[in-house]
N, C-alpha and C. Protein backbone atom coordinates (compact mmCIF):
# COMPACT_ATOMS: atom_id res chain seq x y z
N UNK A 1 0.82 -1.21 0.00
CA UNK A 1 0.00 0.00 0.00
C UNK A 1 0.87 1.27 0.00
N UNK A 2 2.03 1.38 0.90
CA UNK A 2 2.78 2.01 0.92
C UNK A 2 3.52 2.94 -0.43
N UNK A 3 3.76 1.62 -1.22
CA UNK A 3 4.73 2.28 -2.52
C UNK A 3 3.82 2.14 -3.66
N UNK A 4 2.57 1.98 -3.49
CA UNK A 4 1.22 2.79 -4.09
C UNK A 4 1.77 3.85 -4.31
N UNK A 5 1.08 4.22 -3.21
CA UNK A 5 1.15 5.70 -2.17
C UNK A 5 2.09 6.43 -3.15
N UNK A 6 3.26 5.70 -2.70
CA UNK A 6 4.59 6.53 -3.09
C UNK A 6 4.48 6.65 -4.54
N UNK A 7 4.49 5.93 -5.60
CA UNK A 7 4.14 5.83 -6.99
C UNK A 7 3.23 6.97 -7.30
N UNK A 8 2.30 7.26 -6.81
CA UNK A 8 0.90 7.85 -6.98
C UNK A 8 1.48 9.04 -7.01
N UNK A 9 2.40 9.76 -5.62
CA UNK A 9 2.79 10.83 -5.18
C UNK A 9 4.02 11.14 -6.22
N UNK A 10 4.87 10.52 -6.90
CA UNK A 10 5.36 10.27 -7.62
C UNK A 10 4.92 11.02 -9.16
N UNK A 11 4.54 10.42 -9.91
CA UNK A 11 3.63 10.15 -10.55
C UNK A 11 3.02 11.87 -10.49
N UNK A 12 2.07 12.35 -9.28
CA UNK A 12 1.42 13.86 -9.42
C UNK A 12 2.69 14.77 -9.10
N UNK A 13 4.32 14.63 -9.59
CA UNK A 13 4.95 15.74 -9.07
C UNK A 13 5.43 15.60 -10.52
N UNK A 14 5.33 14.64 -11.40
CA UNK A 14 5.60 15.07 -12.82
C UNK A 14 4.72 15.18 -13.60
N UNK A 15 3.49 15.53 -13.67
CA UNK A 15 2.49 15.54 -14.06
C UNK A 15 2.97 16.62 -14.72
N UNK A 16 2.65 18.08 -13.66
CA UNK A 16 2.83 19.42 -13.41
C UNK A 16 4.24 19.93 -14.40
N UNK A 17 5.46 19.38 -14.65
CA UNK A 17 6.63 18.93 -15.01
C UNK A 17 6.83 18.51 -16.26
N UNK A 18 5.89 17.69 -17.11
CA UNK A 18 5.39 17.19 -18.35
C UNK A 18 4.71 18.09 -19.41
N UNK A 19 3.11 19.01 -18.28
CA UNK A 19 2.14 19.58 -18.68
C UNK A 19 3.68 20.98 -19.38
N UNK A 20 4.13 21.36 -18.26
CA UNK A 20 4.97 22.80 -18.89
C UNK A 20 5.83 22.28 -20.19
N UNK A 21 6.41 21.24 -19.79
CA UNK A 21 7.75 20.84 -20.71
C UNK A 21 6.89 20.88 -22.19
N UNK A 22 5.59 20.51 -22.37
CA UNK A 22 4.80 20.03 -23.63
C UNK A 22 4.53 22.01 -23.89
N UNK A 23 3.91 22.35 -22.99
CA UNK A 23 3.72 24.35 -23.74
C UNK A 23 4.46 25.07 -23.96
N UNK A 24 6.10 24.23 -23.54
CA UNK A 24 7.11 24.89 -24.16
C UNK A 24 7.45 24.31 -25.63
N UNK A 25 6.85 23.35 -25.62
CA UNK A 25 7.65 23.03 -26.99
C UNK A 25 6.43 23.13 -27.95
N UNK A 26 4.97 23.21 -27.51
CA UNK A 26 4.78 22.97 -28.68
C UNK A 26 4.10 24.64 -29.80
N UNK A 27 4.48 25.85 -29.06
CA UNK A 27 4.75 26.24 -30.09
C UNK A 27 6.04 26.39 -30.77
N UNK A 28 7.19 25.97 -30.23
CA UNK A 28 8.69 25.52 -30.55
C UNK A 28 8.52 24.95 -32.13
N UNK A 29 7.39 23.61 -32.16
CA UNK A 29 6.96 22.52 -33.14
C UNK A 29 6.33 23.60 -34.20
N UNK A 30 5.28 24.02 -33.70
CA UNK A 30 4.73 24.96 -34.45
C UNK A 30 5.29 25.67 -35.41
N UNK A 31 6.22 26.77 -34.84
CA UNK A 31 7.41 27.27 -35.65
C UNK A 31 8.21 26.36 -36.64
N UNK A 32 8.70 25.53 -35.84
CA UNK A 32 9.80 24.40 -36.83
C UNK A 32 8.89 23.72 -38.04
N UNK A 33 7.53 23.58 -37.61
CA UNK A 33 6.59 22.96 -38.91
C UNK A 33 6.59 24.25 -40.21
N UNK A 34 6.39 25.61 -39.92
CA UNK A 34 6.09 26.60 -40.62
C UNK A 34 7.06 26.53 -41.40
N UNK A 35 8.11 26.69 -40.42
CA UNK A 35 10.07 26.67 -41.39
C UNK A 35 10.01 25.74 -42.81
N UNK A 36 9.89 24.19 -42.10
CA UNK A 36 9.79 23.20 -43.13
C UNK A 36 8.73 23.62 -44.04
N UNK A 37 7.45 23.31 -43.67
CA UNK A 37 6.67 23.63 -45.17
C UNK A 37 7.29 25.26 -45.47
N UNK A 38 7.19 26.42 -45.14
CA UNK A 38 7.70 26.99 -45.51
C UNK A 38 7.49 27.48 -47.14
């Protein structure tokens, strides 16, 4: 039950960590798609 727990808690501290890392890049993608078609 314990390393549930821990997994779970785990788990909601990269959530938060993921969500930013993805709105940084994806107008990053955005841009780099425009370049290519272009």
């Amino acid at each position: 039950m314990a390393s549930a727990r821990k997994k779970s808690g785990c788990m909601s501290l990269h959530e938060p960590l993921i969500d930013a890392f993805k709105r940084l890049h994806e107008p990053l993608i955005d841009a780099f798609w425009k370049i290519v078609q272009g």
